[in-house]
PDB file of N, CA and C in Angstrom:
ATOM      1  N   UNK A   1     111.626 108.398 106.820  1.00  0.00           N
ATOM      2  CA  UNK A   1     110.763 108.081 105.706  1.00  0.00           C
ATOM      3  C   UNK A   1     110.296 109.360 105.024  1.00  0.00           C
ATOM      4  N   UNK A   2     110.656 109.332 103.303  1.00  0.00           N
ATOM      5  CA  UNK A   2     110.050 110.651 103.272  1.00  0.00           C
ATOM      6  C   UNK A   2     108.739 110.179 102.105  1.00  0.00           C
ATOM      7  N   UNK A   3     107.987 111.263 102.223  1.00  0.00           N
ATOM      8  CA  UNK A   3     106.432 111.460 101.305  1.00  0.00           C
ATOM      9  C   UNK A   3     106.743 111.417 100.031  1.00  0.00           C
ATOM     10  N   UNK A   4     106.069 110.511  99.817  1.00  0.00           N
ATOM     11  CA  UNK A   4     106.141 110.158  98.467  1.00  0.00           C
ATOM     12  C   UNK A   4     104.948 110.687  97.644  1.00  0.00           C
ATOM     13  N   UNK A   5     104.459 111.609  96.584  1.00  0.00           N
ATOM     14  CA  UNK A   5     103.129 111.719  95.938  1.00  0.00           C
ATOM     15  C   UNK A   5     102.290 110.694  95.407  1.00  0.00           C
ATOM     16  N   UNK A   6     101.283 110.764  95.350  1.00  0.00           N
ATOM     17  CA  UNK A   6     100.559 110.090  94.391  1.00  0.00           C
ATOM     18  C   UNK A   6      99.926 110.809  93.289  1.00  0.00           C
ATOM     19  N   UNK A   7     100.027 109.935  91.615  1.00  0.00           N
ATOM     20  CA  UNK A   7      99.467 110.798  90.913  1.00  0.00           C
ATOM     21  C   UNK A   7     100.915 111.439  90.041  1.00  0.00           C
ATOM     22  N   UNK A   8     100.175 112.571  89.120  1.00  0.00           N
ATOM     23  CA  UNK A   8     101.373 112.686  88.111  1.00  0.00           C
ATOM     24  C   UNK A   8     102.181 113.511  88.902  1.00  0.00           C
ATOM     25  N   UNK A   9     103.573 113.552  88.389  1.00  0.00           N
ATOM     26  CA  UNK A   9     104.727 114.316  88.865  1.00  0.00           C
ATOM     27  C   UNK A   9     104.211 115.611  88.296  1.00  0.00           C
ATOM     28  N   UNK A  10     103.818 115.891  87.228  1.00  0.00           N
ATOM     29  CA  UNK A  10     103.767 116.741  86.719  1.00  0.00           C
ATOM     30  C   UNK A  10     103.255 118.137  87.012  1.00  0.00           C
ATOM     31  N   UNK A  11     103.672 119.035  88.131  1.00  0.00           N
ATOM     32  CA  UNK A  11     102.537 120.019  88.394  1.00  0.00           C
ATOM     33  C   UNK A  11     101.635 120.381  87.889  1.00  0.00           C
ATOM     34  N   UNK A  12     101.586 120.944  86.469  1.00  0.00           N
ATOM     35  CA  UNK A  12     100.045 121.689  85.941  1.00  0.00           C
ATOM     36  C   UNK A  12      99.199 120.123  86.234  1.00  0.00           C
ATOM     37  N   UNK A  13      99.877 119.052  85.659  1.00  0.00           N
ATOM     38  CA  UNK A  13      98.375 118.276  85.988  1.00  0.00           C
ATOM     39  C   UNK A  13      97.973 117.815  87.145  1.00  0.00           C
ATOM     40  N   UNK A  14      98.938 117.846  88.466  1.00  0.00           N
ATOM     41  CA  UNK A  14      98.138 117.870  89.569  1.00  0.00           C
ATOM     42  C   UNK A  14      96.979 118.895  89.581  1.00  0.00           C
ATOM     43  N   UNK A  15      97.919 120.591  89.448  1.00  0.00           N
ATOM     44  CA  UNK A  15      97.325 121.298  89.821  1.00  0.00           C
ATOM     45  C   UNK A  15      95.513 121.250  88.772  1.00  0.00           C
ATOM     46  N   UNK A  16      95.523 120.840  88.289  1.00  0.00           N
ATOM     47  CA  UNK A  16      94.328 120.164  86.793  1.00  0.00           C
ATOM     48  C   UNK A  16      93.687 119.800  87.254  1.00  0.00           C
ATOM     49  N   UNK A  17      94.162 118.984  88.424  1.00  0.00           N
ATOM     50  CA  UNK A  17      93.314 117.436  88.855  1.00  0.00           C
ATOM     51  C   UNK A  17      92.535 118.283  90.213  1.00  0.00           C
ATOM     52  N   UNK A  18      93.510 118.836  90.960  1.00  0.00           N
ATOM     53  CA  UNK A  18      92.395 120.126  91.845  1.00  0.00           C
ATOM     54  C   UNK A  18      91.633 120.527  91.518  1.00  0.00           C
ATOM     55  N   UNK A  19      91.522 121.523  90.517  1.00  0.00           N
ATOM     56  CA  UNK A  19      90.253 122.339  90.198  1.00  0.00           C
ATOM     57  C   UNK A  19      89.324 121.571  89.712  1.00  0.00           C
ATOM     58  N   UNK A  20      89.386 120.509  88.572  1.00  0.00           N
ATOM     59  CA  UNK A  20      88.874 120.140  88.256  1.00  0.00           C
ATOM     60  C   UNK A  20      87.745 119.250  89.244  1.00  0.00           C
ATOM     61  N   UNK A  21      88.586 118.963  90.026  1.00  0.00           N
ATOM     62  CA  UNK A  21      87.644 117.961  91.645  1.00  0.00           C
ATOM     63  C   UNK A  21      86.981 119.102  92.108  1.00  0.00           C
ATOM     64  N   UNK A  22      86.983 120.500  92.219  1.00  0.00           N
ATOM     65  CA  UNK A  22      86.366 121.680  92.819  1.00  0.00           C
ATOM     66  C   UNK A  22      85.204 121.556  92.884  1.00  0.00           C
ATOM     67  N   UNK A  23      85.189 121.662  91.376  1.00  0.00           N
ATOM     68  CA  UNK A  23      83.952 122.269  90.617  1.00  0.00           C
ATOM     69  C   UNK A  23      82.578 121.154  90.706  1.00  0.00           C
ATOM     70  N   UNK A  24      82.914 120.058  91.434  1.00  0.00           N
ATOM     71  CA  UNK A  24      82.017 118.858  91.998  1.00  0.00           C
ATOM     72  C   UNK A  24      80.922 118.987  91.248  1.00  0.00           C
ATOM     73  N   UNK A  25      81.175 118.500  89.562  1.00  0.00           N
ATOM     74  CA  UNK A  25      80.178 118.309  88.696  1.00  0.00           C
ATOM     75  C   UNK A  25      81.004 117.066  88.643  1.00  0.00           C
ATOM     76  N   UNK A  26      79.888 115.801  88.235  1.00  0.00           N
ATOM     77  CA  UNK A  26      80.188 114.595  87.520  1.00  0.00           C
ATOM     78  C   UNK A  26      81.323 114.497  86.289  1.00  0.00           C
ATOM     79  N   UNK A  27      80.809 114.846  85.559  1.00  0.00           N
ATOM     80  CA  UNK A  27      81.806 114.734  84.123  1.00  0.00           C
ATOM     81  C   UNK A  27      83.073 115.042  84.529  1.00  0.00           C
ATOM     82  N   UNK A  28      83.360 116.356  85.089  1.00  0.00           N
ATOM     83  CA  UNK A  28      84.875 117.284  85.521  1.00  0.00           C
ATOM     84  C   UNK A  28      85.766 116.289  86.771  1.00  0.00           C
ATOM     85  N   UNK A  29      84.653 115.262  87.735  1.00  0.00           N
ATOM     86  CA  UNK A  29      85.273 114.283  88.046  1.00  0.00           C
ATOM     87  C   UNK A  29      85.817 113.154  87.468  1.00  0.00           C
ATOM     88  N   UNK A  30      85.093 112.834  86.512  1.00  0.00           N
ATOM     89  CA  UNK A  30      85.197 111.793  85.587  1.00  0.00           C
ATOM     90  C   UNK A  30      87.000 111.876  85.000  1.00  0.00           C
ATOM     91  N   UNK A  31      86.778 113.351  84.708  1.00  0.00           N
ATOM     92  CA  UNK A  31      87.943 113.606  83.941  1.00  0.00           C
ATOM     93  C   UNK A  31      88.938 113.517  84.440  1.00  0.00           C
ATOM     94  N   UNK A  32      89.171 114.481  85.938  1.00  0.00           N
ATOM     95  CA  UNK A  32      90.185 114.511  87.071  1.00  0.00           C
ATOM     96  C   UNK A  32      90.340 112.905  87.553  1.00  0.00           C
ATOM     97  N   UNK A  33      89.658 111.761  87.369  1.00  0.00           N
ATOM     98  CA  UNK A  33      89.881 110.328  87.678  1.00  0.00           C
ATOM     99  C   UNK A  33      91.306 110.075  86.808  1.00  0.00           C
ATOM    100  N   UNK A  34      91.079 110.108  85.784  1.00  0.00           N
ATOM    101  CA  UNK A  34      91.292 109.678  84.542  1.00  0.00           C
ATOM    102  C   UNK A  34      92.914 110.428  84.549  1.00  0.00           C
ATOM    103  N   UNK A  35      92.936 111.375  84.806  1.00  0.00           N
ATOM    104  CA  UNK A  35      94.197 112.245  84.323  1.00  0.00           C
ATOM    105  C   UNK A  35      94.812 111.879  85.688  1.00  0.00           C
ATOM    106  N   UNK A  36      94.608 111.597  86.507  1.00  0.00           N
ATOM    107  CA  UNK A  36      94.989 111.252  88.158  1.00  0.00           C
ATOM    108  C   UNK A  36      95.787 110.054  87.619  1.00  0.00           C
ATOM    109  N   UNK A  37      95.348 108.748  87.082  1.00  0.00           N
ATOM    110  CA  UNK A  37      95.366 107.777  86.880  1.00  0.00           C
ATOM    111  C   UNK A  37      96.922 107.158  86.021  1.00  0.00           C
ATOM    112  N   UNK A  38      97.930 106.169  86.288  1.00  0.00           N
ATOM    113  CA  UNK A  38      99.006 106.174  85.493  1.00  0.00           C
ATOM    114  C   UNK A  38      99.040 106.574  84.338  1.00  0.00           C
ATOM    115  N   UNK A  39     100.291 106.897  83.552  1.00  0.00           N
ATOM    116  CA  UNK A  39     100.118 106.879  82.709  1.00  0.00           C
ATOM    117  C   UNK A  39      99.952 106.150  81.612  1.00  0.00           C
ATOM    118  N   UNK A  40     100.207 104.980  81.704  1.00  0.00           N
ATOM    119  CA  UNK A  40     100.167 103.538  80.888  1.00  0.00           C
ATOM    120  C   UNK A  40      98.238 103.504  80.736  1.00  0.00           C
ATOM    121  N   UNK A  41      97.779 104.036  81.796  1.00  0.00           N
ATOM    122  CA  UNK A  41      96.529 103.841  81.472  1.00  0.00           C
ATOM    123  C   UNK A  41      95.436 105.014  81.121  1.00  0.00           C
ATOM    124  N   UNK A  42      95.978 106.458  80.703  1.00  0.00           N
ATOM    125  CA  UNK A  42      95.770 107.045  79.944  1.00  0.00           C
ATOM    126  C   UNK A  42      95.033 107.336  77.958  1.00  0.00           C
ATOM    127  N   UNK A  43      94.150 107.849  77.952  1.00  0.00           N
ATOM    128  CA  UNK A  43      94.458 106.959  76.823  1.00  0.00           C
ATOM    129  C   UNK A  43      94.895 107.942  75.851  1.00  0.00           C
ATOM    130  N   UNK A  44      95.123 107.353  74.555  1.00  0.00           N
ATOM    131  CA  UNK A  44      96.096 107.882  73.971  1.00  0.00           C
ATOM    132  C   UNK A  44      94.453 107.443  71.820  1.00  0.00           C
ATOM    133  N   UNK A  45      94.219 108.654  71.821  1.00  0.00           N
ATOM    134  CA  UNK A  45      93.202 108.341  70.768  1.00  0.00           C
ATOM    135  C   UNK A  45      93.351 108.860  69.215  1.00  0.00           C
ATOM    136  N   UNK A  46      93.282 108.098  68.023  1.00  0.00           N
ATOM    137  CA  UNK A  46      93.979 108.721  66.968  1.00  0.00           C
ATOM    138  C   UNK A  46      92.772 109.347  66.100  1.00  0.00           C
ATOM    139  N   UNK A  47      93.440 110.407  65.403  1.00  0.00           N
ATOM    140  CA  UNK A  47      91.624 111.112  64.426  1.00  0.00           C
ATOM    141  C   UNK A  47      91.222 109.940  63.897  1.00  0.00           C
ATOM    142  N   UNK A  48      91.527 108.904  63.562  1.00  0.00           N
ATOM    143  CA  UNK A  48      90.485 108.494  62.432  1.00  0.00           C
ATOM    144  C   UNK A  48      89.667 107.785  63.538  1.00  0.00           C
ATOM    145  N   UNK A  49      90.112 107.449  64.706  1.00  0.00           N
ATOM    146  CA  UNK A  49      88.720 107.169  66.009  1.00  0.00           C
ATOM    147  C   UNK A  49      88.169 107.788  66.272  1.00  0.00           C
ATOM    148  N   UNK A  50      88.615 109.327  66.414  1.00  0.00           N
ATOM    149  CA  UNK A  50      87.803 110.560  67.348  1.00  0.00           C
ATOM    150  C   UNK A  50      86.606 110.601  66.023  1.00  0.00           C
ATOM    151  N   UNK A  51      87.099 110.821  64.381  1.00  0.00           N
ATOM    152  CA  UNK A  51      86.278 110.716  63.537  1.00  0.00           C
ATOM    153  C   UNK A  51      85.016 109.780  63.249  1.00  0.00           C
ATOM    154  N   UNK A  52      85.170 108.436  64.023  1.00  0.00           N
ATOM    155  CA  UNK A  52      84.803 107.750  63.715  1.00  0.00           C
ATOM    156  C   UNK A  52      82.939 108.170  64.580  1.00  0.00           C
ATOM    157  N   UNK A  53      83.612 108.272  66.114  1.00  0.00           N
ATOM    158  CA  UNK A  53      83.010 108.234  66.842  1.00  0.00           C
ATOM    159  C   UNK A  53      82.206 109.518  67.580  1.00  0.00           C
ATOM    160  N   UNK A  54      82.486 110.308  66.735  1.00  0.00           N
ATOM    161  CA  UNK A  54      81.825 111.833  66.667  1.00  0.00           C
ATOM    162  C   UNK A  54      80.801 112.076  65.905  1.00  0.00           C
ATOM    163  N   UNK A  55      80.141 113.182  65.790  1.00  0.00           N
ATOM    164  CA  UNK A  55      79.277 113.793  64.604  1.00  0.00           C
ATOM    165  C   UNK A  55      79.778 115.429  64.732  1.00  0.00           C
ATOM    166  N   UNK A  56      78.774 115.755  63.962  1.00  0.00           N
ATOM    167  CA  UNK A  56      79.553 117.510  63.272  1.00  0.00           C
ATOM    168  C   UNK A  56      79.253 118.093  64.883  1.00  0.00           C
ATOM    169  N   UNK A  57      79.991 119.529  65.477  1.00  0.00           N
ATOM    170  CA  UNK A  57      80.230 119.865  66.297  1.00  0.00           C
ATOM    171  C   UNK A  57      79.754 119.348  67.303  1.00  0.00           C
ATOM    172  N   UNK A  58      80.517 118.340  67.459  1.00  0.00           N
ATOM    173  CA  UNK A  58      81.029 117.769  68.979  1.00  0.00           C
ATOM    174  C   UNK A  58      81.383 118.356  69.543  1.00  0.00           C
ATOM    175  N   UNK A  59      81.567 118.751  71.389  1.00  0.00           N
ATOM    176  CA  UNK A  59      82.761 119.371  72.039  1.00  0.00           C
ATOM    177  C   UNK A  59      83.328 117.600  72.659  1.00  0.00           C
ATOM    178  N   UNK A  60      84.240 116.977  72.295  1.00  0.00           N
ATOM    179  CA  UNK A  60      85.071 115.779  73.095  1.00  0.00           C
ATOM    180  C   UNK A  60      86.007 116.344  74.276  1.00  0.00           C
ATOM    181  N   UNK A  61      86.163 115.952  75.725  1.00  0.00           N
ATOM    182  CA  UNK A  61      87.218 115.754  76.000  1.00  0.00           C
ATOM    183  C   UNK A  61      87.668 114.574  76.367  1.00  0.00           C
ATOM    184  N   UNK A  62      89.405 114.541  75.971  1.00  0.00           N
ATOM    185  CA  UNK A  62      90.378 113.656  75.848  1.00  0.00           C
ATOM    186  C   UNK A  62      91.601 113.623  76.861  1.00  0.00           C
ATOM    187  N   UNK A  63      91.078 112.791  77.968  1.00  0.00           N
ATOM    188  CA  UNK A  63      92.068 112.667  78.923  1.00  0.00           C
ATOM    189  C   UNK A  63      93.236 112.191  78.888  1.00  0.00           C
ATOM    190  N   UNK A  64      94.134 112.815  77.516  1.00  0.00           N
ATOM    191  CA  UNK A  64      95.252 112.162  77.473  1.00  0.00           C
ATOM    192  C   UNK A  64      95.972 112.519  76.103  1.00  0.00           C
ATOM    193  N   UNK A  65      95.991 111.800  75.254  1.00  0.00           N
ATOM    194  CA  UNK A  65      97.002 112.861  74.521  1.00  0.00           C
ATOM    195  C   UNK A  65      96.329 111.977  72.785  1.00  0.00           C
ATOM    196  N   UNK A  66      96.074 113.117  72.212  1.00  0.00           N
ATOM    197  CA  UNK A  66      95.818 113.242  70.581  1.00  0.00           C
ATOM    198  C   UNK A  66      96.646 112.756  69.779  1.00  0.00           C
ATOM    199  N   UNK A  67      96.977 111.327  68.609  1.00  0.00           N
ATOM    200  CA  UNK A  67      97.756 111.256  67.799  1.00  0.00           C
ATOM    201  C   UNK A  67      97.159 111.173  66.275  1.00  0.00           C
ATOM    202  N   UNK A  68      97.982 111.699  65.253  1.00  0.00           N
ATOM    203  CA  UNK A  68      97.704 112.119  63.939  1.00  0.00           C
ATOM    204  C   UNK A  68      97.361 111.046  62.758  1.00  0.00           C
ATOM    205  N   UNK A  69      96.948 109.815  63.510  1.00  0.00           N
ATOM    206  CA  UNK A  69      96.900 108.793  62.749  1.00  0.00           C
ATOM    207  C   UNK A  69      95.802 109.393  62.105  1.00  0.00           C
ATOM    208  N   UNK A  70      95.089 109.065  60.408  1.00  0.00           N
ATOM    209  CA  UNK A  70      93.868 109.400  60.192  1.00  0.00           C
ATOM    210  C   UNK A  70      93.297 110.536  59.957  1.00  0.00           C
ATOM    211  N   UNK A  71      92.033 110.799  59.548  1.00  0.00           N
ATOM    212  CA  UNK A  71      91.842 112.019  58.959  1.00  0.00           C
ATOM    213  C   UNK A  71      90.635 112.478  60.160  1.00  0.00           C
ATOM    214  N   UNK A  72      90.310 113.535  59.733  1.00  0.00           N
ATOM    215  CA  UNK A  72      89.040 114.101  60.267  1.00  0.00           C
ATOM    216  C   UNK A  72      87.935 114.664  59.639  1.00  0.00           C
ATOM    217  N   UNK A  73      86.646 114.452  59.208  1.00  0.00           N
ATOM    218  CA  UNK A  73      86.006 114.830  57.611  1.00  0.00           C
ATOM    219  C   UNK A  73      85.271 115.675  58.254  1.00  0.00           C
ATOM    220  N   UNK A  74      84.806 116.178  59.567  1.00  0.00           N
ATOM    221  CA  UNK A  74      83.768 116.684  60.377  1.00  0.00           C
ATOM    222  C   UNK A  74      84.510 118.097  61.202  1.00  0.00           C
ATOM    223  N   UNK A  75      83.741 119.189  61.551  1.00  0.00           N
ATOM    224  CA  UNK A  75      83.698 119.805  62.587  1.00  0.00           C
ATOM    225  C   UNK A  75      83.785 119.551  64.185  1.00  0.00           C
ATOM    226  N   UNK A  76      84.537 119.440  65.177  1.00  0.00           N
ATOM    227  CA  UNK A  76      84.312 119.323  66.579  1.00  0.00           C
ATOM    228  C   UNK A  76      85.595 120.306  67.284  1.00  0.00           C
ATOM    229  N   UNK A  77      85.171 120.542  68.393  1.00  0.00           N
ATOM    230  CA  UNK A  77      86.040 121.000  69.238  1.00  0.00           C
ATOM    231  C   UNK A  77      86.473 120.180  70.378  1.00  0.00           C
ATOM    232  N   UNK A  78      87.500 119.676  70.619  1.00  0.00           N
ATOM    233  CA  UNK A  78      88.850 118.961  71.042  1.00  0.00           C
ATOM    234  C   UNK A  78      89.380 119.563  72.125  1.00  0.00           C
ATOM    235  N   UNK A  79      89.084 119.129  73.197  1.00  0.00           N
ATOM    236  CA  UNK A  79      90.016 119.705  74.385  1.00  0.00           C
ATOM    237  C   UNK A  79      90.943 118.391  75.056  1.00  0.00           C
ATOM    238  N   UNK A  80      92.380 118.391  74.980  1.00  0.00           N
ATOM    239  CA  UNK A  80      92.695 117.103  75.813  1.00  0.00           C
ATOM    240  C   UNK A  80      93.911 117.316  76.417  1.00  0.00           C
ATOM    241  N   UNK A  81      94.310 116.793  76.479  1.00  0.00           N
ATOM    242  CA  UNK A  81      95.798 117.211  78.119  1.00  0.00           C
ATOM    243  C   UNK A  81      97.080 117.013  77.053  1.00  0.00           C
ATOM    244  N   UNK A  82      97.462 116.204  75.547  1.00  0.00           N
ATOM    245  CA  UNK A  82      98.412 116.453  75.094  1.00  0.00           C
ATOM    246  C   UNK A  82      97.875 116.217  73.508  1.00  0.00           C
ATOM    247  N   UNK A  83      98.680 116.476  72.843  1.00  0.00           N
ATOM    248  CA  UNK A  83      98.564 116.687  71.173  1.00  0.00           C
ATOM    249  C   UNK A  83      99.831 116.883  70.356  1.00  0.00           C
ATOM    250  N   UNK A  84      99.963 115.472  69.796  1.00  0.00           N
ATOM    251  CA  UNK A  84     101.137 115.793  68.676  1.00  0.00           C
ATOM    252  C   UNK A  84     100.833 116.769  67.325  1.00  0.00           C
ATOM    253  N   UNK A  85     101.937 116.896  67.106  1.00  0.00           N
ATOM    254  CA  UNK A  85     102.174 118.399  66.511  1.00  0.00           C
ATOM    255  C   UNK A  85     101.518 117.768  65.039  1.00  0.00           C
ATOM    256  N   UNK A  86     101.630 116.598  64.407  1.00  0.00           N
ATOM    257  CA  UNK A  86     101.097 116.226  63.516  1.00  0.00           C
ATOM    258  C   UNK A  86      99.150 115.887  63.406  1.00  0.00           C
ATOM    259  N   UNK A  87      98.536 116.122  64.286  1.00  0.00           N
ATOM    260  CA  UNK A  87      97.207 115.444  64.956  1.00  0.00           C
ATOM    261  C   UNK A  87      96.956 116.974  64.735  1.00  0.00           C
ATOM    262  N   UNK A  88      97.343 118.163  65.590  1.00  0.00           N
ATOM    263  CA  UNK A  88      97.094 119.740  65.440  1.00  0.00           C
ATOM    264  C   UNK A  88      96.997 120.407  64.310  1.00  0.00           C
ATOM    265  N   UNK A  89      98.178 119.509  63.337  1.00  0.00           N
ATOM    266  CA  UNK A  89      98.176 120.169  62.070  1.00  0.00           C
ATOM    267  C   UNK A  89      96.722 119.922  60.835  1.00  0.00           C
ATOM    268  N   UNK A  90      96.594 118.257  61.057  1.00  0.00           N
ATOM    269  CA  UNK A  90      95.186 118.024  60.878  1.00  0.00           C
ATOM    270  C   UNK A  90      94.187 118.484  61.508  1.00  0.00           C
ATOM    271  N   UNK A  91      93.945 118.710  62.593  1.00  0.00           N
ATOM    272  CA  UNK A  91      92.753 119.533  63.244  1.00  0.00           C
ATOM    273  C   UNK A  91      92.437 120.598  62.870  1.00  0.00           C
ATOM    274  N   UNK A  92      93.325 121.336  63.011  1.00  0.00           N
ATOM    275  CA  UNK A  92      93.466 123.044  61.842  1.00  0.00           C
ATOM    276  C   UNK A  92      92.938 123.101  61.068  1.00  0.00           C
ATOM    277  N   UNK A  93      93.582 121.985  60.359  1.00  0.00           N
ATOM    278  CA  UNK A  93      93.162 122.181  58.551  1.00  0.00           C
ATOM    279  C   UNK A  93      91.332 121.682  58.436  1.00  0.00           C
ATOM    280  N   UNK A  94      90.777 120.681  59.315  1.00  0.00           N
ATOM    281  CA  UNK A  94      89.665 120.180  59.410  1.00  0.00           C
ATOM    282  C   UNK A  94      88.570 121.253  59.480  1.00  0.00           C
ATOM    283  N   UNK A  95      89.406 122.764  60.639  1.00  0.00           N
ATOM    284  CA  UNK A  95      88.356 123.597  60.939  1.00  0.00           C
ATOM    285  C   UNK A  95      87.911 123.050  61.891  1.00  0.00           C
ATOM    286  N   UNK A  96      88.545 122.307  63.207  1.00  0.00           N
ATOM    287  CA  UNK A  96      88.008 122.087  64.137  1.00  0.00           C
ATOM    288  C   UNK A  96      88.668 122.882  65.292  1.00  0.00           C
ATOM    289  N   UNK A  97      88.586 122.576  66.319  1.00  0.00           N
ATOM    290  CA  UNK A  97      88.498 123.740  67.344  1.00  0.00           C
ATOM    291  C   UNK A  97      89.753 122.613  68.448  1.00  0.00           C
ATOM    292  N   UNK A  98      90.819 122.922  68.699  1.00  0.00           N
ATOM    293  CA  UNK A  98      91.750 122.283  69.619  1.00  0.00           C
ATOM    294  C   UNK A  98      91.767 123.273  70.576  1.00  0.00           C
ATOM    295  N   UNK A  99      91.703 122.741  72.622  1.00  0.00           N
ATOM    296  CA  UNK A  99      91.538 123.170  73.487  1.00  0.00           C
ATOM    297  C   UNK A  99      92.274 122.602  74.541  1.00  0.00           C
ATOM    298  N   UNK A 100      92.733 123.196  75.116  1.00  0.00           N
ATOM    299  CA  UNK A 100      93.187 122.560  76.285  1.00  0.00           C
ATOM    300  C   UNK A 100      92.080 122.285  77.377  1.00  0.00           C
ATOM    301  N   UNK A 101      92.324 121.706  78.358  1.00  0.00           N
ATOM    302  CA  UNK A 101      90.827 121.157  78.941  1.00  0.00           C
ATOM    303  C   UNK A 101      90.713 122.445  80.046  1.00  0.00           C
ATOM    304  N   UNK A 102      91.751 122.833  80.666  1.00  0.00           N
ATOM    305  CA  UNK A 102      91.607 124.010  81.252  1.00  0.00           C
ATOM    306  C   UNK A 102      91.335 125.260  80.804  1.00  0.00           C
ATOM    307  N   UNK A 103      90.809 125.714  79.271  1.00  0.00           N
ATOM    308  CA  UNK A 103      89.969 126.333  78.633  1.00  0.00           C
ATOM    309  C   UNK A 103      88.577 125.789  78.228  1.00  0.00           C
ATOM    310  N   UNK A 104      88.370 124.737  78.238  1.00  0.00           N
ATOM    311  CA  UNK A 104      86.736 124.102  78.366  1.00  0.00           C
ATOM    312  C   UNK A 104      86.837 124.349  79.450  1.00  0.00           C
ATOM    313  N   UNK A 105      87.095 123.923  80.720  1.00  0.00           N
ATOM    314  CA  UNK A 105      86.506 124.075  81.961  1.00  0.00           C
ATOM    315  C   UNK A 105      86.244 125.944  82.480  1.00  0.00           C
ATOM    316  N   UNK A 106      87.443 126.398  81.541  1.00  0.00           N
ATOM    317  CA  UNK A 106      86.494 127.858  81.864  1.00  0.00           C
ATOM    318  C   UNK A 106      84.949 128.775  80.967  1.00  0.00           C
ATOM    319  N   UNK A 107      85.234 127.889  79.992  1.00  0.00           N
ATOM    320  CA  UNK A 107      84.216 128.076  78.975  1.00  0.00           C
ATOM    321  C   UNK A 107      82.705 127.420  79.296  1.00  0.00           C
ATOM    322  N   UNK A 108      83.049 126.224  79.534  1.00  0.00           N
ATOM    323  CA  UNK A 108      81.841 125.346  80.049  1.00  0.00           C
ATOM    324  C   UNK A 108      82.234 124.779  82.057  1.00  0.00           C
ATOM    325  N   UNK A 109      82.048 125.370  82.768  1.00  0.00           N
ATOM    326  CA  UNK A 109      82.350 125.334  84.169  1.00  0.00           C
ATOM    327  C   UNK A 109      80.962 123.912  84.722  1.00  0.00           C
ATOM    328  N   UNK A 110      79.576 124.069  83.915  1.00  0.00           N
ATOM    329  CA  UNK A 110      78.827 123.096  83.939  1.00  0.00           C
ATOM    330  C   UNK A 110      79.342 121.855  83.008  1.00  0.00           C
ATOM    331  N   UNK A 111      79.546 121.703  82.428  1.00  0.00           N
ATOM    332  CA  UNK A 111      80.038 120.465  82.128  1.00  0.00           C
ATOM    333  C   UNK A 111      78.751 120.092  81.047  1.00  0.00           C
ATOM    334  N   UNK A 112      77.818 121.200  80.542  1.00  0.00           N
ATOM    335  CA  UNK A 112      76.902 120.619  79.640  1.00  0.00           C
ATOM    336  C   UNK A 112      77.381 120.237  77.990  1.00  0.00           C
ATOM    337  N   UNK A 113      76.520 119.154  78.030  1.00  0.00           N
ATOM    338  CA  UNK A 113      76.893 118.806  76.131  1.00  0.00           C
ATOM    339  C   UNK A 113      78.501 118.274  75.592  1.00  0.00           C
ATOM    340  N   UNK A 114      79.130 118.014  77.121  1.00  0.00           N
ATOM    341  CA  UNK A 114      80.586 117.787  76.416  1.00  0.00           C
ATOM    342  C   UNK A 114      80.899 115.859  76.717  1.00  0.00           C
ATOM    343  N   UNK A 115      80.928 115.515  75.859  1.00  0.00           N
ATOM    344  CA  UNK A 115      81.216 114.067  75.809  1.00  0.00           C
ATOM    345  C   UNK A 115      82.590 113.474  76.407  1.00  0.00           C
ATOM    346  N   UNK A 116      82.984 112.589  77.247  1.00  0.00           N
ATOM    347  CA  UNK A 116      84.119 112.366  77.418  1.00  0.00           C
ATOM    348  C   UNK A 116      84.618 110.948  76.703  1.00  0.00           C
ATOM    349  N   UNK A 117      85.516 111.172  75.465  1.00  0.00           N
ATOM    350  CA  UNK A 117      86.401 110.147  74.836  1.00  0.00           C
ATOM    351  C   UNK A 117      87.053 108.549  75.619  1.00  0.00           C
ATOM    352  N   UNK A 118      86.496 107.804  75.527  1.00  0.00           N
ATOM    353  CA  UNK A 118      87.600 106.828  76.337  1.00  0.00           C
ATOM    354  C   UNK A 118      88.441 106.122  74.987  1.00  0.00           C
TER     355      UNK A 118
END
């Protein structure tokens, strides 16, 4: 019988899902749940929602991956585990701030003021 993993194939996001459990703050668990979690149940969020449901500098993170549906009329900074190339190109232009979550977590290691997207 051989070992089978649980969780993504994907190394960086195992290795994601470690640190992130480290740092045994609430939110950074929240997140490591979430990215642990299939991918069918990931979520997958378009600007004109993130817009909807934001105000001017937000920090959001997005356990899962950014699509370009929609506009963005506001300031926020965006950290999430994937991002189509069309969603980035709008973010740019918005003047908002795109992050990978493993640069929030070194930026903000407390986990203050950052909202998590479902």
């Amino acid at each position: 019988m051989s070992h089978q993993s649980k969780g993504p194939s994907n190394y960086y996001h195992r290795k994601l899902i470690r640190e992130l459990w480290k740092t045994k703050r609430r939110i950074w668990k929240k997140v490591s749940k979430k990215i642990a979690s299939p991918r069918s149940n990931r979520i997958e969020a378009n600007l004109y929602r993130i817009n909807q449901k934001t105000k001017v500098d937000d920090v959001i993170v997005i356990p899962g991956k950014v699509l370009g549906n929609g506009e963005l009329n506001h300031k926020l900074t965006i950290a999430c585990l994937e991002c189509s190339n069309h969603a980035k190109m709008k973010i740019e232009q918005s003047g908002s701030k795109l992050l990978s979550i493993n640069e929030l977590l070194e930026q903000n290691p407390e986990g203050k003021n950052i909202k998590i997207f479902y």
